[in-house]
Protein backbone atom coordinates (compact mmCIF):
# COMPACT_ATOMS: atom_id res chain seq x y z
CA UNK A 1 -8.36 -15.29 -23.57
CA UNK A 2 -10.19 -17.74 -21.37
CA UNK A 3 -8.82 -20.77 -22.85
CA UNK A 4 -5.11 -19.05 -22.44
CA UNK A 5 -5.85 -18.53 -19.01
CA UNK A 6 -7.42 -22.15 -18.35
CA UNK A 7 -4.15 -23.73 -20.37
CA UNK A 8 -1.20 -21.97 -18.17
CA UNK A 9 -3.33 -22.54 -14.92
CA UNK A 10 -3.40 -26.05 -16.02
CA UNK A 11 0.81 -25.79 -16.28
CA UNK A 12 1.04 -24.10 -12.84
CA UNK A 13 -1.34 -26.14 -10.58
CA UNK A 14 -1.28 -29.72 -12.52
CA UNK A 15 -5.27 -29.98 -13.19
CA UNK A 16 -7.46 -28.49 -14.86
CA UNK A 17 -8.90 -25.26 -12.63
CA UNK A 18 -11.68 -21.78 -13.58
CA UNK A 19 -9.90 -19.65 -11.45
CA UNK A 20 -12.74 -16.94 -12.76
CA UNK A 21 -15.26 -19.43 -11.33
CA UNK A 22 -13.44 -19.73 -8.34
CA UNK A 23 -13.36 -16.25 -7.74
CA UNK A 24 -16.80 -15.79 -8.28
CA UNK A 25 -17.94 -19.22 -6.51
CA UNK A 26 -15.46 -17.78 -2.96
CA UNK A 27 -16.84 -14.27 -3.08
CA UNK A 28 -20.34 -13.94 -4.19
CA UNK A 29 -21.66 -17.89 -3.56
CA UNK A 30 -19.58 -18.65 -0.67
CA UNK A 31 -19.17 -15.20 0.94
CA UNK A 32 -15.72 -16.05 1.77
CA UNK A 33 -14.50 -12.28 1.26
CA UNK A 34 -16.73 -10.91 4.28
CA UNK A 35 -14.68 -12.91 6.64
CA UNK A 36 -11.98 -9.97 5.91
CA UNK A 37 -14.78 -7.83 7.02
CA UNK A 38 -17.85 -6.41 4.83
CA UNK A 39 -19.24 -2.65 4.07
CA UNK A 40 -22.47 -1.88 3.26
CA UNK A 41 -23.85 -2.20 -1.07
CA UNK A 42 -23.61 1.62 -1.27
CA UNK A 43 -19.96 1.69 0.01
CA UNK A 44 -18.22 2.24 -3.40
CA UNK A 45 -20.48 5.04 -4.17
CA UNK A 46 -20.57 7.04 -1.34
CA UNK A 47 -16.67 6.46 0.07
CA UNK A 48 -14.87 3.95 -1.98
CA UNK A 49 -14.88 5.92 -5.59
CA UNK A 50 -14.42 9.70 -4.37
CA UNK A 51 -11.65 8.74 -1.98
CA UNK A 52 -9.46 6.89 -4.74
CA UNK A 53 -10.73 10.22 -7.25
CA UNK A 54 -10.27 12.71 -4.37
CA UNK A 55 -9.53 16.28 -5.73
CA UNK A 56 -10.40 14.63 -9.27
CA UNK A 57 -13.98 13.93 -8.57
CA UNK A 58 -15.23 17.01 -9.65
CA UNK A 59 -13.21 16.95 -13.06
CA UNK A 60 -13.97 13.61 -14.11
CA UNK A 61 -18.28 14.54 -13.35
CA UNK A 62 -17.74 17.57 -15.83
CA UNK A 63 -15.37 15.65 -18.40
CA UNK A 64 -18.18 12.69 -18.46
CA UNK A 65 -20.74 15.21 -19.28
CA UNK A 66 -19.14 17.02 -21.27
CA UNK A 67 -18.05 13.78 -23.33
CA UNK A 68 -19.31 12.14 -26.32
CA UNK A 69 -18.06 8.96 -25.76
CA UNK A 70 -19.45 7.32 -23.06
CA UNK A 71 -18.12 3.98 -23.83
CA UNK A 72 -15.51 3.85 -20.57
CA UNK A 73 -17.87 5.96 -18.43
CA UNK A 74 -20.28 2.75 -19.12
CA UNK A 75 -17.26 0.38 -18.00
CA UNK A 76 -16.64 2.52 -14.92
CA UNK A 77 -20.07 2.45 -13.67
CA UNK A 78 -20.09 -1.88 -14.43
CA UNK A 79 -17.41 -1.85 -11.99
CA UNK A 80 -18.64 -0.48 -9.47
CA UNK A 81 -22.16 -1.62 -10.06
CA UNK A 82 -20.44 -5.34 -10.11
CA UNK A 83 -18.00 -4.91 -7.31
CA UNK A 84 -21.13 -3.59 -5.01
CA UNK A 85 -22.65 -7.23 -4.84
CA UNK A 86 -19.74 -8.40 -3.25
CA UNK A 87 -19.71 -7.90 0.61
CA UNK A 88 -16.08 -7.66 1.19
CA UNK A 89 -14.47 -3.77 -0.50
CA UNK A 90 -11.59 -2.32 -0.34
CA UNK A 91 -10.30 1.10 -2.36
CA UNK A 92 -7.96 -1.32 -4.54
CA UNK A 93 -10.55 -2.95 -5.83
CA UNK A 94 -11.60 -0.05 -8.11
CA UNK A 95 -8.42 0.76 -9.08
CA UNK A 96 -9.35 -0.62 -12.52
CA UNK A 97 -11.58 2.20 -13.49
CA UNK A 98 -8.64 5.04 -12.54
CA UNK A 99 -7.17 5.12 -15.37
CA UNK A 100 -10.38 5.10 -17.24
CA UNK A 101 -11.72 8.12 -14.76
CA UNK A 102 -8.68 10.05 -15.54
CA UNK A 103 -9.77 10.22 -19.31
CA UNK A 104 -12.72 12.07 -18.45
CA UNK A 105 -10.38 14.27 -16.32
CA UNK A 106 -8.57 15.08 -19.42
CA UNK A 107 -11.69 16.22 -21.50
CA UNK A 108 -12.51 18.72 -18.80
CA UNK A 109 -9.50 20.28 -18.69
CA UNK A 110 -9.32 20.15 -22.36
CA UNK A 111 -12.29 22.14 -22.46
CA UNK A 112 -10.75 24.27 -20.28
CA UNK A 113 -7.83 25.02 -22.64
CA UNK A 114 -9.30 25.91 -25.40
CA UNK A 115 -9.23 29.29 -27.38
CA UNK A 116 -12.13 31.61 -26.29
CA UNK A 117 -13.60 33.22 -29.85
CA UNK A 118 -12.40 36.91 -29.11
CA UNK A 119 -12.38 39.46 -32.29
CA UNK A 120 -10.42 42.25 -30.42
CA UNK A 121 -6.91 42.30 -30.46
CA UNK A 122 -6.47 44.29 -27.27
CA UNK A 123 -8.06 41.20 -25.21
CA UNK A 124 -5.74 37.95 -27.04
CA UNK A 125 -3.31 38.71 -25.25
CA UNK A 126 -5.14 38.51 -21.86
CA UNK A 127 -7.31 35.37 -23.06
CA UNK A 128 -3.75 33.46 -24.04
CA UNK A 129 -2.25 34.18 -20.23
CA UNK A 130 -5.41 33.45 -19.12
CA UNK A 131 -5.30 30.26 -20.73
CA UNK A 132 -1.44 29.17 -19.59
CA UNK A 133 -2.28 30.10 -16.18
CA UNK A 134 -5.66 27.38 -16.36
CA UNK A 135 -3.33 25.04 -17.59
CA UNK A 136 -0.49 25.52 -15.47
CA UNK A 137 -2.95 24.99 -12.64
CA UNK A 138 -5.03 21.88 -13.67
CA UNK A 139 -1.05 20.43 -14.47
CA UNK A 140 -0.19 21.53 -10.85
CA UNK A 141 -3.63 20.03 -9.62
CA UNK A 142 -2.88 16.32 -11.10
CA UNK A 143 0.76 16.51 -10.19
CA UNK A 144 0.11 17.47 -5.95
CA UNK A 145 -2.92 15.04 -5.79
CA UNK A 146 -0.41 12.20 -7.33
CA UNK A 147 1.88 13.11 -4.80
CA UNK A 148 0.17 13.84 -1.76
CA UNK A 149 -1.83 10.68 -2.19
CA UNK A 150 0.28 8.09 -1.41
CA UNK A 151 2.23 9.92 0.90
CA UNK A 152 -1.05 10.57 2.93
CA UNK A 153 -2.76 7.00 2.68
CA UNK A 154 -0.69 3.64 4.03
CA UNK A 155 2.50 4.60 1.83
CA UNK A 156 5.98 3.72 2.42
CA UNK A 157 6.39 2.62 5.94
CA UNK A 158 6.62 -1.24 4.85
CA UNK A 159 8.89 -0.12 2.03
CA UNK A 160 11.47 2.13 3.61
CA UNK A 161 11.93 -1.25 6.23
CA UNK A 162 13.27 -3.20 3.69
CA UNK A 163 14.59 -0.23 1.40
CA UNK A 164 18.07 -0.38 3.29
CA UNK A 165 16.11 1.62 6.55
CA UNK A 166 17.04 -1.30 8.86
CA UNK A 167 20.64 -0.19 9.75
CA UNK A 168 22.68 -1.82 12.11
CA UNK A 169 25.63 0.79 12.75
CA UNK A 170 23.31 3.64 12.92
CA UNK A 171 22.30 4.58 16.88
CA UNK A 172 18.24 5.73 16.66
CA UNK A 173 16.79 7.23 19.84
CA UNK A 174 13.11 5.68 20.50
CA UNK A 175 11.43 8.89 20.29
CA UNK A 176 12.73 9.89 17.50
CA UNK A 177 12.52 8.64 13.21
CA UNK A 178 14.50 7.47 11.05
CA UNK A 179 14.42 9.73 8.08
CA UNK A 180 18.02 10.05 6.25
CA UNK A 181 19.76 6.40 6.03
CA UNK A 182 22.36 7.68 3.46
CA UNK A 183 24.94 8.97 5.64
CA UNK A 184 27.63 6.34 7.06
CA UNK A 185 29.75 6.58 9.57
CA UNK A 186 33.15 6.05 7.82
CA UNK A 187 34.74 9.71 6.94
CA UNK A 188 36.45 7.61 3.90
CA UNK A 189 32.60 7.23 2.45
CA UNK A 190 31.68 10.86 2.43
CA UNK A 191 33.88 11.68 -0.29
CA UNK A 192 31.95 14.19 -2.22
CA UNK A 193 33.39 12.40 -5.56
CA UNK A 194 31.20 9.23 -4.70
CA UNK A 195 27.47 9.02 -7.23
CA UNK A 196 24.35 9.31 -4.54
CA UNK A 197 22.91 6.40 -6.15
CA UNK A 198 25.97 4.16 -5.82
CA UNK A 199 26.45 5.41 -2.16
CA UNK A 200 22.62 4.49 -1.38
CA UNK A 201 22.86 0.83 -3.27
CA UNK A 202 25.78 0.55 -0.92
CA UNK A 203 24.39 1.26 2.07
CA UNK A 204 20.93 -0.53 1.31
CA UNK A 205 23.05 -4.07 0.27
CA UNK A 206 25.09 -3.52 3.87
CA UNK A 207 21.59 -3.01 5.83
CA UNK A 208 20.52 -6.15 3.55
CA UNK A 209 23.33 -8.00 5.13
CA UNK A 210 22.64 -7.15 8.55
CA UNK A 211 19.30 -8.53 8.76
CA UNK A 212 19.27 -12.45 8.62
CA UNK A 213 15.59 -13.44 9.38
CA UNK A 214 12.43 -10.59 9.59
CA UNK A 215 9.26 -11.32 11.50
CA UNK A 216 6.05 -9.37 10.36
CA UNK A 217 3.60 -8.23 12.39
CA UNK A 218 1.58 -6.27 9.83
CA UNK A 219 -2.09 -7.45 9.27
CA UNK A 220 -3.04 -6.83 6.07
CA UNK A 221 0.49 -5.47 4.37
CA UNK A 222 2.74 -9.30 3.98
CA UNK A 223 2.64 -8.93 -0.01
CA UNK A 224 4.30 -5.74 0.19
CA UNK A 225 7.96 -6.65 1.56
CA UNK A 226 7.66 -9.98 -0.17
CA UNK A 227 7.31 -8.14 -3.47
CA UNK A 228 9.82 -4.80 -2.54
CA UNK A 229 12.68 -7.35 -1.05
CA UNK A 230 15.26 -9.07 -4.02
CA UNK A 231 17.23 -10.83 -1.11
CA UNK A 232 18.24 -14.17 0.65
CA UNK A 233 16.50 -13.29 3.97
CA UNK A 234 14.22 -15.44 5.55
CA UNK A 235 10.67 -13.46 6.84
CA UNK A 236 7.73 -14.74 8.35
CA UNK A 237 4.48 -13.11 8.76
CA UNK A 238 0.99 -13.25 10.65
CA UNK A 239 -1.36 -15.03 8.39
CA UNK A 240 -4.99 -14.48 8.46
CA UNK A 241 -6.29 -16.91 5.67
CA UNK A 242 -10.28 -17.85 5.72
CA UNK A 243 -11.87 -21.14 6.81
CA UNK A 244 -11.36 -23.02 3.78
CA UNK A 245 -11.74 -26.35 5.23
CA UNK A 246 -14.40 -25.65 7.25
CA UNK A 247 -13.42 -26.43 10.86
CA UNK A 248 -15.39 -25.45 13.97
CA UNK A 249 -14.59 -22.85 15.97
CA UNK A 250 -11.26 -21.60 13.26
CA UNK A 251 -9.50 -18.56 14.98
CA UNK A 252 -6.81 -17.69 12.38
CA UNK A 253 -3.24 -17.20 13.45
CA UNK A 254 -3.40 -13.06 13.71
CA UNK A 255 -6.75 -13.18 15.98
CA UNK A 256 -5.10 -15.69 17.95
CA UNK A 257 -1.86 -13.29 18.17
CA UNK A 258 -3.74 -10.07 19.12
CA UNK A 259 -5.57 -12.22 22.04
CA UNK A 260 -2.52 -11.76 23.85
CA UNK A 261 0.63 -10.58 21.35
CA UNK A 262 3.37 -11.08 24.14
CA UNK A 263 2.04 -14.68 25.32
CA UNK A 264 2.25 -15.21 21.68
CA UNK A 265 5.79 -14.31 21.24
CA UNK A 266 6.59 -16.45 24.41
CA UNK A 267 5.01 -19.80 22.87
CA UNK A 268 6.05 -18.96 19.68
CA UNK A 269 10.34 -18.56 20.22
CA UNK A 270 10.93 -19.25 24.28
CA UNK A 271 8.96 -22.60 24.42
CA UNK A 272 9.25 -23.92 21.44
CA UNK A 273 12.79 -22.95 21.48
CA UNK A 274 12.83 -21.44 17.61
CA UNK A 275 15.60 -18.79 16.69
CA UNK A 276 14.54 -15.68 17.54
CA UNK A 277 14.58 -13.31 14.74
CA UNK A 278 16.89 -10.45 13.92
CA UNK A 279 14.34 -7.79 13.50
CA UNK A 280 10.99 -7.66 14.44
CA UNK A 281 8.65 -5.26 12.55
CA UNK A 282 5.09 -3.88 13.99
CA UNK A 283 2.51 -1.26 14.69
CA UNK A 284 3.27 1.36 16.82
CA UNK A 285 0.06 0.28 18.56
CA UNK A 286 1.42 -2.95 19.90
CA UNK A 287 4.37 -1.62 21.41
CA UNK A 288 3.45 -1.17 24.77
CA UNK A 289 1.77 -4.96 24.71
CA UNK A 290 4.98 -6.58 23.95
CA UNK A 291 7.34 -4.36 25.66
CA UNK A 292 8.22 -6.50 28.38
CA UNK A 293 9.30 -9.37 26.20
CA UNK A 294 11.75 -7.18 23.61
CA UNK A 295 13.62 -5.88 26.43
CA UNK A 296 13.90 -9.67 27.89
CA UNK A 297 15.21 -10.54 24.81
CA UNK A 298 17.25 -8.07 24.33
CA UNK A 299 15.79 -5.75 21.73
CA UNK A 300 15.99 -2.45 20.88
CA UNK A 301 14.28 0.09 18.61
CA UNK A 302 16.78 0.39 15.49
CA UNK A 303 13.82 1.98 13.47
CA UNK A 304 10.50 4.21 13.21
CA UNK A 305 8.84 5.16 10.04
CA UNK A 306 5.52 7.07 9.35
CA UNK A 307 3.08 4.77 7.59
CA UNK A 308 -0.86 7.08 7.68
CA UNK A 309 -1.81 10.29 9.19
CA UNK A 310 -5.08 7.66 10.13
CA UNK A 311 -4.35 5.05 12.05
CA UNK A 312 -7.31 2.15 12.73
CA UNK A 313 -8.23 -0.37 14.65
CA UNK A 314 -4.21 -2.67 13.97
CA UNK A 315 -3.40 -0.58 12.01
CA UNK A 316 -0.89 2.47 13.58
CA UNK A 317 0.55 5.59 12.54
CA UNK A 318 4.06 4.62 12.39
CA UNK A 319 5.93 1.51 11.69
CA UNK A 320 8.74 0.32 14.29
CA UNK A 321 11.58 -1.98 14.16
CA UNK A 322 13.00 -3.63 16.89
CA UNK A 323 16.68 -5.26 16.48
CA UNK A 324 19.40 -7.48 18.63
């Protein structure tokens, strides 16, 4: 598997690279990864690993006792005890061992399924309702912690900007968010005869249209339009890569933004004279910073979508769009 690796990464980059080395030479020689901020060696433990598990934590303790294999309990705790050396951790970083931790889920609630031993009649019938009712509620249990997860923790405000949210011929007061981008305008589109799906795909390819060139201001969150969008549109985004070549006194491009966002902006489009961009997506939290220079330019809110019920430090609780 090595040698497969080594061989296409020899294809892709034209010499001969370790990329496993590399990895290991950035993060745990170098320390590169702390410049992305580091947590302390007990992180994964105490916060990391029951936040990703949340209501499953306790299942997955009494599935990997209960278990007789304890072959991926043994992988799961190499993970973490692996990932701890490294000073830089995020949740997504364990996301490996989930699917493993969900086995152990699964032989808990086994347990919990199983016949109870009863010789009188009178009581089977109670023991089997019993039974569908434990079941019924461990599948309820895995099926409102799958949902409720992502909805709660940095979920889909990225991807309902780019799923067809950014709509040109729909008027959106400030104050309020977007939540239903389905409905057009034209009475000749409601026709009740028209497939949802073929009425959204419309919709989202006409939104698609609209928007010619997409600025980013979302530390931390670039991949995930880059990945979401299949389109022709140009977008450019706040980068925040490490020192890599070493210079004195490096300030990357997002710490030199969030010195001053709206000077930023000026440099950036007025005096350099650069096309300003179509849409411009950001934190709630910077919208009073660069206020002043949307409404110079003539923006206006054309979107606001919830992103996390806890905001941090860059991060906000809603994602907006501004438009021209």
């Amino acid at each position: 598997m090595l040698a497969f690796s080594c061989i296409i990464d020899r294809w892709y980059y034209g010499d001969w690279i370790l990329v496993q080395y590399n990895f290991i030479e950035f993060n745990v020689l170098k320390g590169g990864g702390s410049f992305y901020g580091t947590h302390p060696w007990h992180w994964y433990i105490t916060q990391g690993y029951p936040v990703i598990m949340t209501s499953h934590l306790f299942p997955f303790v009494m599935g990997a006792w209960k278990a007789r294999n304890k072959v991926l309990l043994f992988l799961i705790v190499w993970t973490i005890f692996f990932y701890s050396f490294l000073s830089h951790k995020e949740f997504r970083f364990l996301l490996p061992a989930l699917p493993m931790s969900m086995h152990y889920c699964g032989v808990y609630f086994n347990s919990l399924c199983r016949k109870p031993r009863i010789k009188k009649k009178k009581l089977k019938k109670r023991s089997e309702s019993k039974q569908t009712k434990t079941t019924s509620s461990s599948d309820s249990l895995v099926s409102s912690d799958a949902s409720t997860t992502p909805i709660i923790h940095q979920s889909t405000g990225t991807v309902h900007v780019i799923d067809g949210a950014i709509d040109e011929s729909q008027e959106v007061d400030g104050a309020a968010e977007v939540t239903d981008n389905t409905q057009s305008s034209s009475p000749s589109s409601k026709s009740p005869s028209e497939d949802p799906f073929e009425k959204q795909q419309r919709k989202h390819k006409h939104n698609l249209t609209v928007a010619k060139y997409l600025v980013f201001i979302l530390i931390g969150l670039n991949l995930i339009p880059a990945i979401y969008l299949h389109q022709n549109i140009t977008m450019r985004f706040l980068t925040c890569e490490p020192n890599l070549k070493q210079e004195e006194d490096y300030i990357d491009e997002a710490d030199i933004f969030y010195e001053d966002p709206e000077d930023w902006l000026k440099i950036e489009y007025k005096q350099q004279k650069r096309q300003l961009p179509s849409h411009l997506v950001y934190f709630n939290t910077l919208q009073f910073d660069i206020s002043l220079f949307l409404s110079q330019s003539g923006y206006r809110q054309c979107g606001k979508f919830f992103h996390t019920h806890l905001p941090e430090g860059r991060t906000g609780s809603h994602v907006i769009v501004s438009c021209r």
